[in-house]
PDB file of N, CA and C in Angstrom:
ATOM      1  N   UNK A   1      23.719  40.601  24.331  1.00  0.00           N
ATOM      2  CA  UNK A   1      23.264  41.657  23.459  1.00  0.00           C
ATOM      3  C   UNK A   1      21.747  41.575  23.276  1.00  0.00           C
ATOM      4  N   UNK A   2      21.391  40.342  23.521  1.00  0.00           N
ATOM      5  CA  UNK A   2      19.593  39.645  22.488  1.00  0.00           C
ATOM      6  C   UNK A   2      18.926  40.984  23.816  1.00  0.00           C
ATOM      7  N   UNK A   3      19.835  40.400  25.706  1.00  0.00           N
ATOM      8  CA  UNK A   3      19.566  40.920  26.264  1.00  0.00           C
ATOM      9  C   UNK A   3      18.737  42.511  26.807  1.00  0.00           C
ATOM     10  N   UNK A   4      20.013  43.211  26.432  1.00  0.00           N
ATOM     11  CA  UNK A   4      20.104  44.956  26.382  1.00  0.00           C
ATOM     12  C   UNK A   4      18.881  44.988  25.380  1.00  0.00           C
ATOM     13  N   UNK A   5      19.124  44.642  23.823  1.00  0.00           N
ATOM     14  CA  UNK A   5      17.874  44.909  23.058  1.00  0.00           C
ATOM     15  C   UNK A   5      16.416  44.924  23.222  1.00  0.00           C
ATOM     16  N   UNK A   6      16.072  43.871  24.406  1.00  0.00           N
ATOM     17  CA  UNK A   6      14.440  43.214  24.980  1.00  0.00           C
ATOM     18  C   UNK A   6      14.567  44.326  25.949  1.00  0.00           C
ATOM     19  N   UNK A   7      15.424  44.504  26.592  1.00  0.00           N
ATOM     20  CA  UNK A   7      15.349  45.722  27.655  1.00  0.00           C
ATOM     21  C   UNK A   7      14.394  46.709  26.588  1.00  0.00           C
ATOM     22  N   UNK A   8      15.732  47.411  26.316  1.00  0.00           N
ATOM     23  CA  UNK A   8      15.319  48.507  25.490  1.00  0.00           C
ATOM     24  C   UNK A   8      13.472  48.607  24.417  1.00  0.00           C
ATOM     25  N   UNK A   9      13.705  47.402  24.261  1.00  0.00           N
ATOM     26  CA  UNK A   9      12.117  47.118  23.544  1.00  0.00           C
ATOM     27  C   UNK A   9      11.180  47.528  24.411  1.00  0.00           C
ATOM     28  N   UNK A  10      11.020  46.392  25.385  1.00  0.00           N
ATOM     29  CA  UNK A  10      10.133  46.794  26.460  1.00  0.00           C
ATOM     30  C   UNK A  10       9.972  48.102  27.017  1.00  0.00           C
ATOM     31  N   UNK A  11      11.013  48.595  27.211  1.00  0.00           N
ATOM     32  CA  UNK A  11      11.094  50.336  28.023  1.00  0.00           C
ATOM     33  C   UNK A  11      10.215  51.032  26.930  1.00  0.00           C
ATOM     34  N   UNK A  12      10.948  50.839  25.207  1.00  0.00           N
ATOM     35  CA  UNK A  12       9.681  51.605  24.517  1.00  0.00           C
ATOM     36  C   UNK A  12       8.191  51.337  24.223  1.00  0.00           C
ATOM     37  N   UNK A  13       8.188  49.833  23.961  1.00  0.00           N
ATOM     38  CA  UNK A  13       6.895  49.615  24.271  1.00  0.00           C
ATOM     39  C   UNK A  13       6.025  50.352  24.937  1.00  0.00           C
ATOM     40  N   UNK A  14       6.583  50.394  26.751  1.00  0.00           N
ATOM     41  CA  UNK A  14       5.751  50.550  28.020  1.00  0.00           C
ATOM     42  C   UNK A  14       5.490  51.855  28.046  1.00  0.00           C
ATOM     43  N   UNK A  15       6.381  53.043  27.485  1.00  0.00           N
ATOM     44  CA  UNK A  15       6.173  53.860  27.097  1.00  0.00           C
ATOM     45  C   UNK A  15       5.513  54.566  25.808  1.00  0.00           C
ATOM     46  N   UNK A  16       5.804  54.291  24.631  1.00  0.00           N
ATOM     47  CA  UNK A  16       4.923  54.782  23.951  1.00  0.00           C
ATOM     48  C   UNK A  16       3.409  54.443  23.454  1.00  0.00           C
ATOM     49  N   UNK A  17       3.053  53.585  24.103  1.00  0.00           N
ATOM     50  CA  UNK A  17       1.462  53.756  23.687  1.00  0.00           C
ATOM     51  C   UNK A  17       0.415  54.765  24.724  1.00  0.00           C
ATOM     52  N   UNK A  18       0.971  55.432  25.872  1.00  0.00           N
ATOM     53  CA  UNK A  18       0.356  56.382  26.346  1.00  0.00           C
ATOM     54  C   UNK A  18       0.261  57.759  25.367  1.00  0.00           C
ATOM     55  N   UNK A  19       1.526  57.893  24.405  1.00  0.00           N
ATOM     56  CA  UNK A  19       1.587  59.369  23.455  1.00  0.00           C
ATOM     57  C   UNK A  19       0.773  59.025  22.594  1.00  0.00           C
ATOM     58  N   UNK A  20       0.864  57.918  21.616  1.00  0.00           N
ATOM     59  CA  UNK A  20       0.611  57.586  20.743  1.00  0.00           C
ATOM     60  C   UNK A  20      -0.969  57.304  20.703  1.00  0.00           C
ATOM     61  N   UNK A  21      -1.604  56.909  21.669  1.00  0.00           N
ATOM     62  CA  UNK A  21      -3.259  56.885  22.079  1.00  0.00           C
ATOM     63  C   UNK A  21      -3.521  58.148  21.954  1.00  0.00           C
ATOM     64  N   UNK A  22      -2.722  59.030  22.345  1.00  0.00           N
ATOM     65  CA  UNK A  22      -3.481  60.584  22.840  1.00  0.00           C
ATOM     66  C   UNK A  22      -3.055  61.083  21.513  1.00  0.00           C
ATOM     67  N   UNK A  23      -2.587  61.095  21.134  1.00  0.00           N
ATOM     68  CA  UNK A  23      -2.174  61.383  19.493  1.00  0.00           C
ATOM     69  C   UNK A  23      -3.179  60.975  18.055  1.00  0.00           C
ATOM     70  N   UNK A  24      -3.593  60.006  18.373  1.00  0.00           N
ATOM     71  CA  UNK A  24      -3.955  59.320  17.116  1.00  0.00           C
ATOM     72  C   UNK A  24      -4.721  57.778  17.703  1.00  0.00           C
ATOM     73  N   UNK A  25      -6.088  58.026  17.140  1.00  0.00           N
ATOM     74  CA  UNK A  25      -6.949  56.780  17.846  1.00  0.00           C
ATOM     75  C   UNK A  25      -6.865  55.660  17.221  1.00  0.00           C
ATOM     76  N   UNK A  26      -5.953  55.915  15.660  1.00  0.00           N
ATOM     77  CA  UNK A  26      -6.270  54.332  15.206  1.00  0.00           C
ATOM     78  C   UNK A  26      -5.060  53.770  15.262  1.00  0.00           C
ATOM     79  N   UNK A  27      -3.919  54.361  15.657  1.00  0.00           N
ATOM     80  CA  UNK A  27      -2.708  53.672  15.719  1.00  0.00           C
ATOM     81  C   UNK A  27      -2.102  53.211  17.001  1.00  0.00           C
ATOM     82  N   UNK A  28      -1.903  51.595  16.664  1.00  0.00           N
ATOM     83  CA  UNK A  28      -1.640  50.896  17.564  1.00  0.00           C
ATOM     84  C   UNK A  28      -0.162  50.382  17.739  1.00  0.00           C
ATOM     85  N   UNK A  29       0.222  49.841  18.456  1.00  0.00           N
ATOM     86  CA  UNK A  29       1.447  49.376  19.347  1.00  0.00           C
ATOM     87  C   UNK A  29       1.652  48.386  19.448  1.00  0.00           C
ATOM     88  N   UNK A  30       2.349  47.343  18.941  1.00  0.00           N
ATOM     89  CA  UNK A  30       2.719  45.660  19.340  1.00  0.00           C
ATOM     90  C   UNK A  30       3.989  45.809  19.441  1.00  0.00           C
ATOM     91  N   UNK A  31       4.681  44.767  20.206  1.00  0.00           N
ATOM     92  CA  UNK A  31       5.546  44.038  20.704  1.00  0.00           C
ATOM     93  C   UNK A  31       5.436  42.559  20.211  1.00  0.00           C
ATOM     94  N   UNK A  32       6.115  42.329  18.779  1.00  0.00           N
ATOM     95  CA  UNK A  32       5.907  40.667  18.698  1.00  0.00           C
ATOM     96  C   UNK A  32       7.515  40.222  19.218  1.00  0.00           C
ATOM     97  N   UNK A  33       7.268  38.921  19.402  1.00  0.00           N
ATOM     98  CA  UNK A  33       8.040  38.063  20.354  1.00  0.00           C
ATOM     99  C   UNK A  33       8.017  36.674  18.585  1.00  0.00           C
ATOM    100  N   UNK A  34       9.220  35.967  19.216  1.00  0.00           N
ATOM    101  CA  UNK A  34       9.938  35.633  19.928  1.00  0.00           C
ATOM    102  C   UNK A  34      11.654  36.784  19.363  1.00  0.00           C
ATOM    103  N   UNK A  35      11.515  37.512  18.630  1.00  0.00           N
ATOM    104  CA  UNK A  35      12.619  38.396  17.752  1.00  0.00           C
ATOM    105  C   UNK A  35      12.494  39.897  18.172  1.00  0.00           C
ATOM    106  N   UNK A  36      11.376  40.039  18.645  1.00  0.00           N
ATOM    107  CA  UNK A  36      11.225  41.720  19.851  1.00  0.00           C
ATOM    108  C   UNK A  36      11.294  42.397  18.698  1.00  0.00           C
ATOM    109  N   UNK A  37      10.261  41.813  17.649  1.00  0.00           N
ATOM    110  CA  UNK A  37      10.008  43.123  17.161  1.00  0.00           C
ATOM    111  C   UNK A  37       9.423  44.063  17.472  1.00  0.00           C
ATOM    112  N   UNK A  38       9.355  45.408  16.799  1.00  0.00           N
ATOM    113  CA  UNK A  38       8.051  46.193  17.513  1.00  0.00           C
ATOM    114  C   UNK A  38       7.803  47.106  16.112  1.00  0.00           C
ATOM    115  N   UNK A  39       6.082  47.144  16.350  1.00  0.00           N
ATOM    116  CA  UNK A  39       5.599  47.851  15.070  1.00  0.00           C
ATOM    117  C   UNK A  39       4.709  48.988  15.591  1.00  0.00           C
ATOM    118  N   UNK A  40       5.162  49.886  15.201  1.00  0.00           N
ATOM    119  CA  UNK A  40       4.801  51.667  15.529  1.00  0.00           C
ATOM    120  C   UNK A  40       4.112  52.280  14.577  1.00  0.00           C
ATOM    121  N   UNK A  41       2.290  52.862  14.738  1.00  0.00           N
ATOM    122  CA  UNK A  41       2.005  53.304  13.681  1.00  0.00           C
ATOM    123  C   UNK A  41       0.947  52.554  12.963  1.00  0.00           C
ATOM    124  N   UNK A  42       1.195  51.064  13.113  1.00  0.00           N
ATOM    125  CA  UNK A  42       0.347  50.690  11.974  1.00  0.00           C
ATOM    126  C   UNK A  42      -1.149  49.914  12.932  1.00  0.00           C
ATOM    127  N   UNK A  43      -1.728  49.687  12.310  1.00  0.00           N
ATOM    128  CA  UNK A  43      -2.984  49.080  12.906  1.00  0.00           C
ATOM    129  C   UNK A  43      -2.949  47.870  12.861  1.00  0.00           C
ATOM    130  N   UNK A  44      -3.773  47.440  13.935  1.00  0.00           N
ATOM    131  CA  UNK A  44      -3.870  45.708  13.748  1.00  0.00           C
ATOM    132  C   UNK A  44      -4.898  45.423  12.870  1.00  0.00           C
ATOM    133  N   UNK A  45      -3.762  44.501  11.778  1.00  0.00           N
ATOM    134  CA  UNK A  45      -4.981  44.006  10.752  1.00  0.00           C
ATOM    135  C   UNK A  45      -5.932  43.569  11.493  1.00  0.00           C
ATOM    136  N   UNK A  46      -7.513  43.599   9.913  1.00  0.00           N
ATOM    137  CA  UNK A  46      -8.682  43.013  10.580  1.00  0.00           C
ATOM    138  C   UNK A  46      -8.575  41.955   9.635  1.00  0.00           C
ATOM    139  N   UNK A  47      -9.060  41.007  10.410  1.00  0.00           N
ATOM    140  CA  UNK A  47      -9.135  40.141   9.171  1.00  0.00           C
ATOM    141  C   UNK A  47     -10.873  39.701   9.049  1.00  0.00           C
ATOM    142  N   UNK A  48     -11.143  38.871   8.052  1.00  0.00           N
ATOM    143  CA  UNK A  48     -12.429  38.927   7.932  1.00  0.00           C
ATOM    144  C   UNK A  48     -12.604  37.787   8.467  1.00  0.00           C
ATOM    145  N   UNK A  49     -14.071  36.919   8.606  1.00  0.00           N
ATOM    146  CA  UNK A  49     -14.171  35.914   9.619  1.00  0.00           C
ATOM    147  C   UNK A  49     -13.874  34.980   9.165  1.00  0.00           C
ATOM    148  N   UNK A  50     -13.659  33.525   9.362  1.00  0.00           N
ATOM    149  CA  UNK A  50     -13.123  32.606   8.471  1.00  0.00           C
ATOM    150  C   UNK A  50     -14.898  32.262   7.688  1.00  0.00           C
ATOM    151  N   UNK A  51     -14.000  31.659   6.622  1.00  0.00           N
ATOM    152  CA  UNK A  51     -15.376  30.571   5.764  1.00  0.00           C
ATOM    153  C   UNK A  51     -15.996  29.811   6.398  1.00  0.00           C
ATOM    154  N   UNK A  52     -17.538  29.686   6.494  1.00  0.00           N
ATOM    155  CA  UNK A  52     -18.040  28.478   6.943  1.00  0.00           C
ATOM    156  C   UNK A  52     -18.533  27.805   6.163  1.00  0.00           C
ATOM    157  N   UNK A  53     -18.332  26.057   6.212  1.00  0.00           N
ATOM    158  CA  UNK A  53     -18.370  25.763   4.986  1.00  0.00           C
ATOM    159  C   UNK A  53     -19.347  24.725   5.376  1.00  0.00           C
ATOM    160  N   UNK A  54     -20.592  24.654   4.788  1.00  0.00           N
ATOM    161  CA  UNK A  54     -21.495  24.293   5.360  1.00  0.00           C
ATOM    162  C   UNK A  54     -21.623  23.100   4.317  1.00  0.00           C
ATOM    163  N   UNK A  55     -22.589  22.001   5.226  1.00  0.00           N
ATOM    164  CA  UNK A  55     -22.788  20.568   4.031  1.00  0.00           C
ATOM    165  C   UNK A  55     -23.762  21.263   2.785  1.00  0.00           C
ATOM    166  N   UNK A  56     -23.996  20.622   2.256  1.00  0.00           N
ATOM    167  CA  UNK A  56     -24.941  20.370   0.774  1.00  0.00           C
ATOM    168  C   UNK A  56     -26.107  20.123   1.450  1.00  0.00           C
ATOM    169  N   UNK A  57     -26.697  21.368   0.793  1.00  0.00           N
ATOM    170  CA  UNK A  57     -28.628  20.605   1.478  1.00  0.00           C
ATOM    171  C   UNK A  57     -28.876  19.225   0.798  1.00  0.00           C
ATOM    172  N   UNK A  58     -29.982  18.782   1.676  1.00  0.00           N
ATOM    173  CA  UNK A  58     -30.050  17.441   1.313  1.00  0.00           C
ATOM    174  C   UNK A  58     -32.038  17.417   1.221  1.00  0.00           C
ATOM    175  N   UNK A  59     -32.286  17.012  -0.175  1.00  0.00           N
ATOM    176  CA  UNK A  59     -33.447  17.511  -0.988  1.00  0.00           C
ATOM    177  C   UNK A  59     -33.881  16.199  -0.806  1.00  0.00           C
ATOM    178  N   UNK A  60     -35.340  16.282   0.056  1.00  0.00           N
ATOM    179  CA  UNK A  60     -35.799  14.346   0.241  1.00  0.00           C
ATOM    180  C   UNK A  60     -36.861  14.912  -0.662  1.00  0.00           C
ATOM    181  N   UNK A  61     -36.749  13.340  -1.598  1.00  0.00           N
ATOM    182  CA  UNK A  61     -37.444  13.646  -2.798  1.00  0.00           C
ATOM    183  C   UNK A  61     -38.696  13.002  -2.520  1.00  0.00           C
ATOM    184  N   UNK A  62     -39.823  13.482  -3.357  1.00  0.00           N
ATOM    185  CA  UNK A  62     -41.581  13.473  -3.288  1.00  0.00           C
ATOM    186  C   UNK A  62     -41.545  11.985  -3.242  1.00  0.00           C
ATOM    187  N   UNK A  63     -42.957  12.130  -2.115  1.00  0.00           N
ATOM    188  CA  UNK A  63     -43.864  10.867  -1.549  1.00  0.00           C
ATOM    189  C   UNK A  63     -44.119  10.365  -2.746  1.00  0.00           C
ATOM    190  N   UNK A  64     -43.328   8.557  -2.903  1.00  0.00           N
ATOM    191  CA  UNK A  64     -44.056   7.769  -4.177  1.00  0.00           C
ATOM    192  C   UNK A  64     -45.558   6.989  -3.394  1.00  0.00           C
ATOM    193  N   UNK A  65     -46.431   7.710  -3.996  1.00  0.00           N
ATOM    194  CA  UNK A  65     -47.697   7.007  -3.994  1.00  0.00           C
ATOM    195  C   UNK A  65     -48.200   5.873  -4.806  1.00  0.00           C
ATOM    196  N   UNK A  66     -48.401   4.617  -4.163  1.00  0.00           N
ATOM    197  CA  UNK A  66     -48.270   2.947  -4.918  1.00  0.00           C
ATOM    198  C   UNK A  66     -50.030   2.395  -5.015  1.00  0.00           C
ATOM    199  N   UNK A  67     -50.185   2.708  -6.253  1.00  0.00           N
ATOM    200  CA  UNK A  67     -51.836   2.492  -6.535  1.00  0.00           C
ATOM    201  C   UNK A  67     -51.809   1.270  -6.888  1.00  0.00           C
ATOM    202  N   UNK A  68     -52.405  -0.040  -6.324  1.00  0.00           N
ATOM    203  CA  UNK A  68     -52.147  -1.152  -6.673  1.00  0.00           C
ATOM    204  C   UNK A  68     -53.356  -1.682  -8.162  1.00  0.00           C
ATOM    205  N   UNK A  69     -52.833  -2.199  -9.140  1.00  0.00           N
ATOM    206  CA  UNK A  69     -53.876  -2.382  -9.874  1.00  0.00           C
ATOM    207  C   UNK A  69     -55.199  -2.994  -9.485  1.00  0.00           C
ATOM    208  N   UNK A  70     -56.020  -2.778 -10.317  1.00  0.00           N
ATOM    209  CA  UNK A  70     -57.477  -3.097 -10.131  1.00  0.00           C
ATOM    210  C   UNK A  70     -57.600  -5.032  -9.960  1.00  0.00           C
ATOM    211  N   UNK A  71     -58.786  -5.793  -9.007  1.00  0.00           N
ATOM    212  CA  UNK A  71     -58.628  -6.738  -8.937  1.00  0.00           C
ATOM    213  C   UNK A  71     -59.744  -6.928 -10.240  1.00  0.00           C
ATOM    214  N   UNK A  72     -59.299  -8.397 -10.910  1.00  0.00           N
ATOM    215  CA  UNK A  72     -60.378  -8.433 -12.057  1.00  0.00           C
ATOM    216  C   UNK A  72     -60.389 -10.118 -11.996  1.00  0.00           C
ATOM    217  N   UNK A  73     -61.692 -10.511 -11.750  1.00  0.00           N
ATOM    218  CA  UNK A  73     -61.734 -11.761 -11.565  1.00  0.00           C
ATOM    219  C   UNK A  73     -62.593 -12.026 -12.641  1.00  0.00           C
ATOM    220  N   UNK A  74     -61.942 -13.155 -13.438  1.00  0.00           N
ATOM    221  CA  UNK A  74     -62.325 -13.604 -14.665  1.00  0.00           C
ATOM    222  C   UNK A  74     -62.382 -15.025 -14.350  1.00  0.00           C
ATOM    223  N   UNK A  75     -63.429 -16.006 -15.112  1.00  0.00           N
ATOM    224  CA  UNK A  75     -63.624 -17.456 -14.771  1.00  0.00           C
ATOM    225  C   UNK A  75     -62.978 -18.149 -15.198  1.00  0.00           C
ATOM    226  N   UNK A  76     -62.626 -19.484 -15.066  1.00  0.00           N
ATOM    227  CA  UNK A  76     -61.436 -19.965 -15.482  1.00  0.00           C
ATOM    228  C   UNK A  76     -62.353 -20.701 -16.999  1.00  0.00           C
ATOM    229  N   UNK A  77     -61.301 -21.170 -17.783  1.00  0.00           N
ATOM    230  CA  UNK A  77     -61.386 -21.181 -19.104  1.00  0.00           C
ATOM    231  C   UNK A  77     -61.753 -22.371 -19.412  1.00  0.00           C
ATOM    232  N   UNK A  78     -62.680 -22.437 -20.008  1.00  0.00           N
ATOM    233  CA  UNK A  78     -63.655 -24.102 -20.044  1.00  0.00           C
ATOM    234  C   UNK A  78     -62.541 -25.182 -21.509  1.00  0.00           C
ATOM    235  N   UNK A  79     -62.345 -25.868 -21.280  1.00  0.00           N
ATOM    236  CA  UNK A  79     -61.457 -26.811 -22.286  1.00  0.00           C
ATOM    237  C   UNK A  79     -62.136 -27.546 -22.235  1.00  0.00           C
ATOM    238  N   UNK A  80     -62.569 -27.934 -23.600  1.00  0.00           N
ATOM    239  CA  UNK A  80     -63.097 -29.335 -24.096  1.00  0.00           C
ATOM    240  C   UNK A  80     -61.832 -29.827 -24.972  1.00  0.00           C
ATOM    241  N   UNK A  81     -62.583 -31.545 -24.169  1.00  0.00           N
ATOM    242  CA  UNK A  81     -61.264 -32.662 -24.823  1.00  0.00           C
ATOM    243  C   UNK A  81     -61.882 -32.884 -26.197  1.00  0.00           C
ATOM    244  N   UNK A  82     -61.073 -34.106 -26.865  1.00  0.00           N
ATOM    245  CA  UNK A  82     -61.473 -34.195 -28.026  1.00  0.00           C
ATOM    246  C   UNK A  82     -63.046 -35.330 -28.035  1.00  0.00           C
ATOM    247  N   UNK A  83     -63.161 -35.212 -29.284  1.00  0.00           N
ATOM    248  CA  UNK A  83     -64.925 -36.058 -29.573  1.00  0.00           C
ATOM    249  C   UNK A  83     -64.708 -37.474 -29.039  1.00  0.00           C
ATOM    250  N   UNK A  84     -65.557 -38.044 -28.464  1.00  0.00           N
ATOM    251  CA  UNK A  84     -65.462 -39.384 -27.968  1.00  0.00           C
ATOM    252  C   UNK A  84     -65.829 -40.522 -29.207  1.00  0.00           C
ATOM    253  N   UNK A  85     -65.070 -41.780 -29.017  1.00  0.00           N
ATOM    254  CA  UNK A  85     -65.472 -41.967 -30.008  1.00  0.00           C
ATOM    255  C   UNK A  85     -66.795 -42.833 -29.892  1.00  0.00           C
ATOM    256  N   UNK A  86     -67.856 -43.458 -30.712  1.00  0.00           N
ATOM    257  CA  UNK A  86     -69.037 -44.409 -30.200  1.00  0.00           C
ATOM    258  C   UNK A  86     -69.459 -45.481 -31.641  1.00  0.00           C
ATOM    259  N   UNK A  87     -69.290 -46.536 -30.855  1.00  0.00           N
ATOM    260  CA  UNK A  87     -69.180 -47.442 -31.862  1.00  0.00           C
ATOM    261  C   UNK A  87     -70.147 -48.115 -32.248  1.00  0.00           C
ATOM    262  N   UNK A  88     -70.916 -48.651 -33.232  1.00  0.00           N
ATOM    263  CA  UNK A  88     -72.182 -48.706 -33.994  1.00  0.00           C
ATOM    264  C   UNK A  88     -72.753 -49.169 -32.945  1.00  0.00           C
ATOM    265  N   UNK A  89     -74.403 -48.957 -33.477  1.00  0.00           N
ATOM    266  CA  UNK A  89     -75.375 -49.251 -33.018  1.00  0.00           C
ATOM    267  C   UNK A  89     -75.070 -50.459 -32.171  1.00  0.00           C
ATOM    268  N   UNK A  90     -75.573 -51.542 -32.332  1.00  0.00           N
ATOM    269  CA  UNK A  90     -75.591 -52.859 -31.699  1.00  0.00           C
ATOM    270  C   UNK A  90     -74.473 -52.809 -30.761  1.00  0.00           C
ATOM    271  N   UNK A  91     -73.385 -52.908 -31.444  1.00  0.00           N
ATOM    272  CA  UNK A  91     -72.247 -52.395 -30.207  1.00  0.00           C
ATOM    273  C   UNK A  91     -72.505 -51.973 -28.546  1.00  0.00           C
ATOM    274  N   UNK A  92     -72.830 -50.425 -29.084  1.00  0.00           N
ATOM    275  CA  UNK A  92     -72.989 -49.574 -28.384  1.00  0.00           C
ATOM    276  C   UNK A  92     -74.088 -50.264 -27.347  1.00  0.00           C
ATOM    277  N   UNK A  93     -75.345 -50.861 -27.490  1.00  0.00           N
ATOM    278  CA  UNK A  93     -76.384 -51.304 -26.783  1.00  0.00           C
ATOM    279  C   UNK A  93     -75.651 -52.163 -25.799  1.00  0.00           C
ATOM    280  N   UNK A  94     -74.763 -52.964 -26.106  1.00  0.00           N
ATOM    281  CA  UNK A  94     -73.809 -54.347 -25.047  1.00  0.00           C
ATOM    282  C   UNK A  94     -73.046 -53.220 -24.515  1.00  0.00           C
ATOM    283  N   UNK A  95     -72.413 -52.204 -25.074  1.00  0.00           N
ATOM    284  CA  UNK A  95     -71.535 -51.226 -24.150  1.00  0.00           C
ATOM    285  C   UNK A  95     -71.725 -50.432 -23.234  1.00  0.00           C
ATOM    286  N   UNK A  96     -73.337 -50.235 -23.017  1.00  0.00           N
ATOM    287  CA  UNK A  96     -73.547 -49.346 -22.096  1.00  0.00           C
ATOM    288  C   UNK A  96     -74.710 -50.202 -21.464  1.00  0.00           C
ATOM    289  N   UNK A  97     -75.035 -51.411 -21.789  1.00  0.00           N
ATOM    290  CA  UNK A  97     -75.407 -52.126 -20.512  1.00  0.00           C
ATOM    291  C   UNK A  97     -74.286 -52.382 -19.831  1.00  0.00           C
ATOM    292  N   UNK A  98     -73.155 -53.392 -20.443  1.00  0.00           N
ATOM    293  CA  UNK A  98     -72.016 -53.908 -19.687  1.00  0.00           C
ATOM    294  C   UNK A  98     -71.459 -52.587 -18.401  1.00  0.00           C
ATOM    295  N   UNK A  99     -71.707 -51.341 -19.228  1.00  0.00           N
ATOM    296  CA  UNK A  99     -70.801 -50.348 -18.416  1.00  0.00           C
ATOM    297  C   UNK A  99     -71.931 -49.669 -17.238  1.00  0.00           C
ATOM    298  N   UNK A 100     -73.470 -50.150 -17.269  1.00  0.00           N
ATOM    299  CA  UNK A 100     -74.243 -49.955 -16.119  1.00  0.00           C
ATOM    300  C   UNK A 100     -74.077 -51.161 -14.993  1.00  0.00           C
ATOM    301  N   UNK A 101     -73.708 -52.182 -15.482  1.00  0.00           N
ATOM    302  CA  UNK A 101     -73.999 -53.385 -14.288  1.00  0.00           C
ATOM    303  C   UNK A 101     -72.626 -53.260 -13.652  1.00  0.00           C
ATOM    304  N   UNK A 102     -71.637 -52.572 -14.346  1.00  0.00           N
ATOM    305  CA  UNK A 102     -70.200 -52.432 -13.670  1.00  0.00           C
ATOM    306  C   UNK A 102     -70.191 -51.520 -12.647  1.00  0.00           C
ATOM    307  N   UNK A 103     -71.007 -50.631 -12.550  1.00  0.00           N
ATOM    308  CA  UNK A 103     -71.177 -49.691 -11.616  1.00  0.00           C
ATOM    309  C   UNK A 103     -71.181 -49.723 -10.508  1.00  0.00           C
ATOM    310  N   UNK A 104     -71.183 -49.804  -9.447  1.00  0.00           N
ATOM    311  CA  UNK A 104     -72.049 -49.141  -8.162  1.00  0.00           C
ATOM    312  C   UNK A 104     -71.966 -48.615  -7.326  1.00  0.00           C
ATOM    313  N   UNK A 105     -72.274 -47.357  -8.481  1.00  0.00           N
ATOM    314  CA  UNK A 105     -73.598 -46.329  -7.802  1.00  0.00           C
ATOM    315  C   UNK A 105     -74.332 -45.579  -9.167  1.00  0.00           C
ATOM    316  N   UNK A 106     -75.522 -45.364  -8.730  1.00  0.00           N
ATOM    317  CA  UNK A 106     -76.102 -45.000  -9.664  1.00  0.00           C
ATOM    318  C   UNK A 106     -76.758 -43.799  -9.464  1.00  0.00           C
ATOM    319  N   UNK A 107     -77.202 -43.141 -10.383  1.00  0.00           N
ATOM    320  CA  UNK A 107     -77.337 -41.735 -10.871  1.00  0.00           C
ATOM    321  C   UNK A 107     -78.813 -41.224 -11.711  1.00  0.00           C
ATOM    322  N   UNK A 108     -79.736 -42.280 -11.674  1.00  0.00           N
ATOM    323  CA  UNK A 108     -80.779 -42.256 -12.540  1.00  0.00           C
ATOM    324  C   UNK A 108     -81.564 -40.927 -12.259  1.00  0.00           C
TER     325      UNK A 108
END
């Protein structure tokens, strides 16, 4: 039976889109498969184009410009120790001979 029916489809198919062109320019003719249907009359949908779906712009962010601080040369910081101590007079005279003859080298 599926047989006779695909016959019969086809025969109208093959035939009516010669009337149907000369008749009327926007109506079209299919034969869908795999069930032989057939659609008379109507137009082939349009469809619209698909979406394109594009990445995310990609925003390169502003040149960091690196100003290095200023060089500042400062002297280094003088430290004094504490007061020496110096022990009386007479003392002192034996202490700083004793501590010249211990020497040598001298500096005069």
């Amino acid at each position: 039976m599926k047989r006779s029916l695909a016959l019969v489809a086809v025969a109208l198919a093959a035939a009516l889109p010669v009337g149907a062109a000369q008749a009327h320019g926007n109506v079209a003719i299919s034969v869908d498969t795999p069930d032989f249907g057939i659609r008379i009359g109507t137009p082939f949908p349009v469809y619209a184009p698909p979406v394109v779906v594009a990445p995310a712009p990609v925003y390169v962010p502003p040149p960091v410009i690196y100003a290095p601080p200023p060089r500042v040369i400062v002297p280094a910081p003088v430290y004094y120790g504490p007061p020496a101590f110096r022990p009386p007079g007479h003392y002192r005279k034996y202490h700083k001979i004793k501590h010249y003859r211990d020497r040598d080298w001298r500096d005069d």
